[in-house]
N, C-alpha and C. Protein backbone atom coordinates (compact mmCIF):
# COMPACT_ATOMS: atom_id res chain seq x y z
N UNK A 1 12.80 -12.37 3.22
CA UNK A 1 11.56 -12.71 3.88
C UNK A 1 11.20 -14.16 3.55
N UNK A 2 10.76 -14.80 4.38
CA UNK A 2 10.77 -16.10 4.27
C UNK A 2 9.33 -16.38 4.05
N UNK A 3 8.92 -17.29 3.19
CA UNK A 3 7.21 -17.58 2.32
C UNK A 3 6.60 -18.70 2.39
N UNK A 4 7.61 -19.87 3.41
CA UNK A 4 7.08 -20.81 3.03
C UNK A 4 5.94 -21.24 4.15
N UNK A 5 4.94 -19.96 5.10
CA UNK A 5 4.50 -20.30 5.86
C UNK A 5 3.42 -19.16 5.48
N UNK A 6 3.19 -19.04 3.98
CA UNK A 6 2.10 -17.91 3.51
C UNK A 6 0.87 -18.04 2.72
N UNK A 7 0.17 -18.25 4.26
CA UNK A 7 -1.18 -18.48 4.02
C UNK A 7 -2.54 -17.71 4.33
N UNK A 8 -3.47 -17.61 3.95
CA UNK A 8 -4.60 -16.99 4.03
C UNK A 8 -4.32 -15.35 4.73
N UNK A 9 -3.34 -14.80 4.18
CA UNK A 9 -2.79 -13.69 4.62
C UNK A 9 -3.00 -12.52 3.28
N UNK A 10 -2.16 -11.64 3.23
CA UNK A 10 -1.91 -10.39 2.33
C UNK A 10 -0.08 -9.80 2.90
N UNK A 11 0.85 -10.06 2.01
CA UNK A 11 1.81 -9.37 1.68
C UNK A 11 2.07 -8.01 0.92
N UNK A 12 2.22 -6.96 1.69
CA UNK A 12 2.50 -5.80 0.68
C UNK A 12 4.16 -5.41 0.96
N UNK A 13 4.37 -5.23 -0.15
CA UNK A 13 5.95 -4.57 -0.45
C UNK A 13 6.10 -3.00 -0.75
N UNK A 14 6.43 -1.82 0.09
CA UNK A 14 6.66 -0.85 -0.40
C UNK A 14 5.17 0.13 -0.93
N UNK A 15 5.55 0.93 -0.61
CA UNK A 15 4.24 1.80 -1.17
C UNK A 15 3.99 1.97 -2.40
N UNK A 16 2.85 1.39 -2.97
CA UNK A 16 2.35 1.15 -4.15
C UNK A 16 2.91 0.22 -4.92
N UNK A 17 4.24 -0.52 -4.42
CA UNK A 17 4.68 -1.67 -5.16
C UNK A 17 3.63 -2.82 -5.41
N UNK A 18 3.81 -4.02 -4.41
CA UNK A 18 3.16 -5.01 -4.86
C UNK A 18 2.19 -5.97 -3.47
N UNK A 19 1.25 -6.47 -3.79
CA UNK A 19 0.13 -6.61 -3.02
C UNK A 19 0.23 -8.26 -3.14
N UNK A 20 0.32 -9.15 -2.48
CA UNK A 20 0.10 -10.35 -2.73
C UNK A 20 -0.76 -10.99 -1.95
N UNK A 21 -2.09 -11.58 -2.14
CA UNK A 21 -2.66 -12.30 -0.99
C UNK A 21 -3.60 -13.66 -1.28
N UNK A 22 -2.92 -14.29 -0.62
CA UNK A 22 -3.54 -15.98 -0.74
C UNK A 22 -4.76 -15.94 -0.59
N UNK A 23 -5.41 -16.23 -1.54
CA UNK A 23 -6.80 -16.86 -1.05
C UNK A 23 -7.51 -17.68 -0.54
N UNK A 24 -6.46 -19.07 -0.03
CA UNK A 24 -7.19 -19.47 0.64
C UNK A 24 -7.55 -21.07 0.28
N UNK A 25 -8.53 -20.68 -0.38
CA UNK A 25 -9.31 -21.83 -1.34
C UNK A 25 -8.93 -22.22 -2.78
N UNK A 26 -8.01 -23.54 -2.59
CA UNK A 26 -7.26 -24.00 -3.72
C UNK A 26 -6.21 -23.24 -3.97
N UNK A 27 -5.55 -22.56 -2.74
CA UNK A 27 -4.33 -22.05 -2.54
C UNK A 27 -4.12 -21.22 -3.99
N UNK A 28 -5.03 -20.05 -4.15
CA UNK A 28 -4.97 -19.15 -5.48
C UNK A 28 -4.09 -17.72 -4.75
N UNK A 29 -3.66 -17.58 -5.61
CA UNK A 29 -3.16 -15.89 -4.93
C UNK A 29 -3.58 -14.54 -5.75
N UNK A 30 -3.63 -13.33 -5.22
CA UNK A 30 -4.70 -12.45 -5.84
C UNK A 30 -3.03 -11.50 -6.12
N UNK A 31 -2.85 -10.89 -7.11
CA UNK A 31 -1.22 -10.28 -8.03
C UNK A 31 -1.84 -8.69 -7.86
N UNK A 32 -1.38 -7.52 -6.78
CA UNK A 32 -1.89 -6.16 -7.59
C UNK A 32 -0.35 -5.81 -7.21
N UNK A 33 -0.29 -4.67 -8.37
CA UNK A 33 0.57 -3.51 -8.04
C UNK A 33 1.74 -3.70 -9.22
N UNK A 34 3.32 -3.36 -8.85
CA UNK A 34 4.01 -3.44 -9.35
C UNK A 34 4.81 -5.14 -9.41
N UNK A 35 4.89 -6.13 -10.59
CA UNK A 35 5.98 -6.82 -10.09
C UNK A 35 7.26 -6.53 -11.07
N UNK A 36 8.68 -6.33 -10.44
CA UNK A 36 9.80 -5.84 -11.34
C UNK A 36 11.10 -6.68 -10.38
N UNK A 37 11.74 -6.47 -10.71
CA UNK A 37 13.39 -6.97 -10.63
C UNK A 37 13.52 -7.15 -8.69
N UNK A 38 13.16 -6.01 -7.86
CA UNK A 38 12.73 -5.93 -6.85
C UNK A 38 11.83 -7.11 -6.10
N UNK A 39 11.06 -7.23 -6.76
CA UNK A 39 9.36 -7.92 -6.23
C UNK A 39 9.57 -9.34 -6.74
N UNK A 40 9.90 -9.53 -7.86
CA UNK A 40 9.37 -10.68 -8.64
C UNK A 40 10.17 -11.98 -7.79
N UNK A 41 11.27 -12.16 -6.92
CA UNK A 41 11.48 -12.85 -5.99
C UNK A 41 10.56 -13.28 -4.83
N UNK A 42 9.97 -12.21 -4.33
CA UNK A 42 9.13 -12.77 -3.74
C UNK A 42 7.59 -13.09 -4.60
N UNK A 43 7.51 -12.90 -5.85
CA UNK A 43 6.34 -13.20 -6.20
C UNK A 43 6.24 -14.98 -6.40
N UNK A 44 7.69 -15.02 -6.47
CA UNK A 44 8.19 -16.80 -6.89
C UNK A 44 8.31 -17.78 -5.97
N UNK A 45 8.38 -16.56 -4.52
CA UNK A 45 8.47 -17.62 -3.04
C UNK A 45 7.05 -17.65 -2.69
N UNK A 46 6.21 -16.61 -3.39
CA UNK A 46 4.53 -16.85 -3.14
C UNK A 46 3.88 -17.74 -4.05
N UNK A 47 4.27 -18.03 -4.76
CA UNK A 47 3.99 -19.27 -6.01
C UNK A 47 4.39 -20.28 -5.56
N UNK A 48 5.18 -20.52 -5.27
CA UNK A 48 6.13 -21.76 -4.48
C UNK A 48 5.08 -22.30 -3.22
N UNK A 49 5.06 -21.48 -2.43
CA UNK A 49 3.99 -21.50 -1.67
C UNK A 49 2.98 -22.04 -1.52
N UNK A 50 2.14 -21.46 -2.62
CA UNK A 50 0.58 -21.86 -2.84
C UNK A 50 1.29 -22.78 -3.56
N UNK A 51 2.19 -23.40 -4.29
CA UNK A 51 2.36 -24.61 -5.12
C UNK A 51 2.27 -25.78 -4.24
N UNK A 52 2.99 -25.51 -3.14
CA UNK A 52 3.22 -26.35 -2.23
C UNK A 52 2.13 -27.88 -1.68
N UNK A 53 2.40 -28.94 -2.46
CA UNK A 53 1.61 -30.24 -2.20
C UNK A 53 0.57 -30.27 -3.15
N UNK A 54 0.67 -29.09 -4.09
CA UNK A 54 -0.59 -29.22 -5.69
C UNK A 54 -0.73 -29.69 -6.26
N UNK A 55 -1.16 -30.06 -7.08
CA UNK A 55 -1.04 -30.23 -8.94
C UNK A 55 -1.16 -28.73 -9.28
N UNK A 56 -1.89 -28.15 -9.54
CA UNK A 56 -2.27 -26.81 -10.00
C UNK A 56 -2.67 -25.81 -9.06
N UNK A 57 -2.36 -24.64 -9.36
CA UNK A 57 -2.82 -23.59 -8.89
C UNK A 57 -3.72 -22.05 -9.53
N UNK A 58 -4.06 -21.05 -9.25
CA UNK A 58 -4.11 -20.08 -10.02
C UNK A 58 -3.64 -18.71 -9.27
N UNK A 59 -3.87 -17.71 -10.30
CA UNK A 59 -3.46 -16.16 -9.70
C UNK A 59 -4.02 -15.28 -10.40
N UNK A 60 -4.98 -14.63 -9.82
CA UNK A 60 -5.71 -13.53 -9.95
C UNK A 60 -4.74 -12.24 -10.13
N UNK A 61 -4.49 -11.61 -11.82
CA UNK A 61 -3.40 -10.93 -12.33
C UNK A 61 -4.45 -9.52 -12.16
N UNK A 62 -5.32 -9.26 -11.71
CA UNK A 62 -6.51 -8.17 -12.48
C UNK A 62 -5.81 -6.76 -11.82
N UNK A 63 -5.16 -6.83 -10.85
CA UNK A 63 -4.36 -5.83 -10.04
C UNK A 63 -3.12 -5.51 -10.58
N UNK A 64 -2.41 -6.10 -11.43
CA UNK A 64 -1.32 -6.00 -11.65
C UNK A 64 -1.15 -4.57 -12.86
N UNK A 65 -0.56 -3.56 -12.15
CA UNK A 65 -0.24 -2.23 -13.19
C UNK A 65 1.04 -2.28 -13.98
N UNK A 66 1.93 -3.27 -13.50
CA UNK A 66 3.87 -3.12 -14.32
C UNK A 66 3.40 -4.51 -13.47
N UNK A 67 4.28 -5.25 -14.61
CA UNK A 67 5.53 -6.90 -14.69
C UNK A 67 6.37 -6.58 -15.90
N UNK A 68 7.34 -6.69 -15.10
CA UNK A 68 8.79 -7.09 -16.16
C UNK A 68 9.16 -8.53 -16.34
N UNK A 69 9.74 -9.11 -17.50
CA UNK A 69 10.41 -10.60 -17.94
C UNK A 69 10.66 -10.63 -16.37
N UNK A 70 11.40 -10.78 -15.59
CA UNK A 70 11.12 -11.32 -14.11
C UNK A 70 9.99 -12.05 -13.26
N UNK A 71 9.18 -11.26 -13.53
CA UNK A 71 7.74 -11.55 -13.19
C UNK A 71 7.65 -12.15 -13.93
N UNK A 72 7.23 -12.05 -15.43
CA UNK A 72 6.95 -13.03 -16.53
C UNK A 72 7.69 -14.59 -16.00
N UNK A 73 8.99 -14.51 -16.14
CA UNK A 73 9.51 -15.68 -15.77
C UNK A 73 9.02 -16.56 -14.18
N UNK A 74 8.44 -15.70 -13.27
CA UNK A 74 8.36 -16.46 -12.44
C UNK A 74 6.97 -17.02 -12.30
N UNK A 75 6.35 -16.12 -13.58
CA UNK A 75 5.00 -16.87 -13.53
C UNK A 75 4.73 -18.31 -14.59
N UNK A 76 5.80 -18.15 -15.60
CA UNK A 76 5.67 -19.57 -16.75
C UNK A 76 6.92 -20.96 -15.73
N UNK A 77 7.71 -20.50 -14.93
CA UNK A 77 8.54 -20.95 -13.97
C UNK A 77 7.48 -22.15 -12.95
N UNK A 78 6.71 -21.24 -12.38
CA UNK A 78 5.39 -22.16 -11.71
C UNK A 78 4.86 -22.83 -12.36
N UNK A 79 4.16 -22.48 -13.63
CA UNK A 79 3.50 -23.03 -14.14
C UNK A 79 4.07 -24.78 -14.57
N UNK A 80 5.28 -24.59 -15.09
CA UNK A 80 5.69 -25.75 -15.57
C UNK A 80 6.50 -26.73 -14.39
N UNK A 81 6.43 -26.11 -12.83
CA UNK A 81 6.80 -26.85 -12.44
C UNK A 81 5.23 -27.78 -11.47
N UNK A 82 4.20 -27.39 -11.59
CA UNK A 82 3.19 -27.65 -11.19
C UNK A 82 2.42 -28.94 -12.37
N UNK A 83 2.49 -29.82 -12.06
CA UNK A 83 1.71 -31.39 -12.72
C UNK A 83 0.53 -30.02 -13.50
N UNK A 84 -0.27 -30.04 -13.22
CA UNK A 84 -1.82 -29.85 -13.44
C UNK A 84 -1.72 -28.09 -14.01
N UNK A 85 -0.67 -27.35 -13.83
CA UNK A 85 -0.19 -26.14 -14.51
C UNK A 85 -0.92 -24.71 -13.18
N UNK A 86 -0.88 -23.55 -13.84
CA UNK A 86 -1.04 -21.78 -13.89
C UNK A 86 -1.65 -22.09 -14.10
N UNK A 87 -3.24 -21.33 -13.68
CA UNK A 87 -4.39 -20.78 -14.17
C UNK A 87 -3.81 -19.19 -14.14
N UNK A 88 -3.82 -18.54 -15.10
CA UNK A 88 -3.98 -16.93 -14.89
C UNK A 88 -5.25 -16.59 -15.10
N UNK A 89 -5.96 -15.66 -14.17
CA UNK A 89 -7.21 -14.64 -13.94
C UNK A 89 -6.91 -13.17 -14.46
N UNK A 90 -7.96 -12.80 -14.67
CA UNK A 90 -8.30 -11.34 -14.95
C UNK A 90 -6.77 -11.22 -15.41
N UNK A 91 -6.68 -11.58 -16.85
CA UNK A 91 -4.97 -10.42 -16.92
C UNK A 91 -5.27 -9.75 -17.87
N UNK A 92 -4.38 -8.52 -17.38
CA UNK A 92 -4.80 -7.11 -18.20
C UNK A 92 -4.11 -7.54 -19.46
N UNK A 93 -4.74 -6.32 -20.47
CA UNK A 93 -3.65 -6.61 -21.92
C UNK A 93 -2.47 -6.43 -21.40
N UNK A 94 -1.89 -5.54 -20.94
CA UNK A 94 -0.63 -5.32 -21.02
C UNK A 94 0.21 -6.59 -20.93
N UNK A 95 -0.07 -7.23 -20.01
CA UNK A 95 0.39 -8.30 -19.15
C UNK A 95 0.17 -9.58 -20.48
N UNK A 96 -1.02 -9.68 -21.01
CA UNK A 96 -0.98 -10.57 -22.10
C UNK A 96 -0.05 -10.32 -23.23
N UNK A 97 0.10 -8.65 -23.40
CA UNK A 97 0.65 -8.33 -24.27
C UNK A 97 2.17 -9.01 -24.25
N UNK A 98 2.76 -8.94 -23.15
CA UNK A 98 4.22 -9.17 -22.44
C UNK A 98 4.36 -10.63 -23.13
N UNK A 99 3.60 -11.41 -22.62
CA UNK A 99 2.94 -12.61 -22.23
C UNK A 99 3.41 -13.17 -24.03
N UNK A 100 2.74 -12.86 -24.79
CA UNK A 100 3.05 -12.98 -26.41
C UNK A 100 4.20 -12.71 -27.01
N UNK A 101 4.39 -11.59 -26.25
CA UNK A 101 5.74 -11.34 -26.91
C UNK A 101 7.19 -12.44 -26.81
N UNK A 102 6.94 -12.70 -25.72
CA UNK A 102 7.79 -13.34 -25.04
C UNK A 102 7.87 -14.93 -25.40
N UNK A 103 6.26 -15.35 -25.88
CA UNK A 103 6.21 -16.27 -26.33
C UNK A 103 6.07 -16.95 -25.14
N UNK A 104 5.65 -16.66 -23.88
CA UNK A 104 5.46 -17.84 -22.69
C UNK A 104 4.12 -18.14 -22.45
N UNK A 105 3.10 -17.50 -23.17
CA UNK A 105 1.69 -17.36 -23.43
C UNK A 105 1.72 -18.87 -23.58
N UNK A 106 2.70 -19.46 -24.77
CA UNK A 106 2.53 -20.49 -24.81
C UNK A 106 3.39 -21.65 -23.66
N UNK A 107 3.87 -21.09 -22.97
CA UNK A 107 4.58 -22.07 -21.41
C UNK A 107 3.99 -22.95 -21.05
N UNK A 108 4.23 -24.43 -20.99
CA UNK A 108 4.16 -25.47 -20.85
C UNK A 108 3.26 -25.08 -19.37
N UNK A 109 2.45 -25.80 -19.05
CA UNK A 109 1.46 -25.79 -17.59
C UNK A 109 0.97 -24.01 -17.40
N UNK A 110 1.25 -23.28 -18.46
CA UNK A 110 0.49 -21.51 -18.41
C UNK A 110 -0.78 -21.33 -18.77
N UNK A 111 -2.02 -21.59 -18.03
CA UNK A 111 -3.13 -20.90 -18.73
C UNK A 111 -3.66 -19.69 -18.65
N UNK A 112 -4.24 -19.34 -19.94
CA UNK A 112 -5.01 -18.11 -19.50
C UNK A 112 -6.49 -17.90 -18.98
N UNK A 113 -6.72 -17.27 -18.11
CA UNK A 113 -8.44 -17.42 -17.81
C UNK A 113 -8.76 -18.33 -17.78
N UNK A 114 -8.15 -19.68 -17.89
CA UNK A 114 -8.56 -21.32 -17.64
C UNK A 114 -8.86 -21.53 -19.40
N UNK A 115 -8.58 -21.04 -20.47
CA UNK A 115 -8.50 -21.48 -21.97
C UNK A 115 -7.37 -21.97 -22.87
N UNK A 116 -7.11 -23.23 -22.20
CA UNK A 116 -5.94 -24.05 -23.32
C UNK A 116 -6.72 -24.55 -24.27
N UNK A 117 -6.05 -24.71 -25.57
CA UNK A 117 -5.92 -25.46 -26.30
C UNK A 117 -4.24 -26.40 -26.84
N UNK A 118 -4.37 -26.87 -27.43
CA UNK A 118 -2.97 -27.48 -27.58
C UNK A 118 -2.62 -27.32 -29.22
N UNK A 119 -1.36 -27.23 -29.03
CA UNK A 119 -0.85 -27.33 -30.42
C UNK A 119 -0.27 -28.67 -31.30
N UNK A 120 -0.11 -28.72 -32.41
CA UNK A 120 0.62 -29.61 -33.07
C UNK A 120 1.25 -30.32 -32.40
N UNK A 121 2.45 -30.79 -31.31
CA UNK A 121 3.42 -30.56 -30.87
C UNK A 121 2.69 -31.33 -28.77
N UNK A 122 1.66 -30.65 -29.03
CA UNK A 122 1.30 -31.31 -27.71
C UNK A 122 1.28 -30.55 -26.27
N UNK A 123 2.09 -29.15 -26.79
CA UNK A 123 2.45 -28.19 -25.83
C UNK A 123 0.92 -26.99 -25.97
N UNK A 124 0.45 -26.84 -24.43
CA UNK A 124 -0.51 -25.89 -24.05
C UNK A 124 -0.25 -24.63 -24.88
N UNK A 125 -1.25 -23.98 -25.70
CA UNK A 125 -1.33 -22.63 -26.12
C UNK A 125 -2.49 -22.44 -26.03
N UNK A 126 -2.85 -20.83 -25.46
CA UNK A 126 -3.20 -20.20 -25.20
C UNK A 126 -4.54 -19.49 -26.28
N UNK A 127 -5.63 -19.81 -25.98
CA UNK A 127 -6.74 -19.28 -26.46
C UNK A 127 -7.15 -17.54 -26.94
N UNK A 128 -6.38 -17.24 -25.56
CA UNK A 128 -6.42 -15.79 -25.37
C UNK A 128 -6.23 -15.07 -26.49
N UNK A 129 -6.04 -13.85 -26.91
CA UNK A 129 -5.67 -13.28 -28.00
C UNK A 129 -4.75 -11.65 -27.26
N UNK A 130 -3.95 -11.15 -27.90
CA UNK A 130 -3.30 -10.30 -26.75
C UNK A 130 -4.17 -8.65 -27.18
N UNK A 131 -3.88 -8.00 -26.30
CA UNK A 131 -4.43 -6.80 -26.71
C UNK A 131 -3.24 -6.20 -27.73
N UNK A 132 -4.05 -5.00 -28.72
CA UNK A 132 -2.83 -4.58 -29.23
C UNK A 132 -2.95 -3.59 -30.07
């Protein structure tokens, strides 16, 4: 499926999989459902997307029930290829939880809820705290 013409719309994949829909304003996209091995390709051609002519973007995670490292990756993937970075919204613990583990919490251009701070080093980390 081709994304690079996905705007002010709603993408759904599969029943109960995954929900994607641009918002619009400051090209944010709203994340529900499943993203996994399946999905997370197109979650990266919808990032790409809304990246398209940015500095920054964001994505409303508050929908999201399952992401696997796929998803994970295609969300610290955007982030660092975007000047001005990821905003992540509403993300559930789980998703933060992932997020820590993985260590991309701290991903170069990844914020959470719009709360960087920086480290030693100069690289964006994450205010957030994970659930646990």
């Amino acid at each position: 499926m081709d994304m690079t013409d996905f705007t002010a719309s709603t993408l759904e994949i599969g029943k109960g999989g995954l929900s994607i829909t641009c918002l619009g304003v400051g090209g944010g996209l709203r994340i529900e459902g499943h993203v996994d091995g399946t999905t997370a390709p197109l979650l990266a051609q919808a990032l790409a997307s809304a990246m398209n002519g940015r500095d920054d973007t964001y994505a409303d995670l508050g929908g999201v029930r399952f992401i696997d490292v796929g998803g994970l990756r295609a969300l610290a993937v955007a982030a660092a290829r975007l000047q001005g970075g990821l905003t992540l919204l509403s993300v559930p613990p789980h998703v933060l939880r992932l997020l820590s583990l993985t260590g991309w919490d701290r991903a170069p251009g990844l914020r959470l809820d719009g709360q960087v701070s920086e480290d030693p080093a100069g690289r964006p980390q994450s205010d957030a705290e994970p659930a646990g």
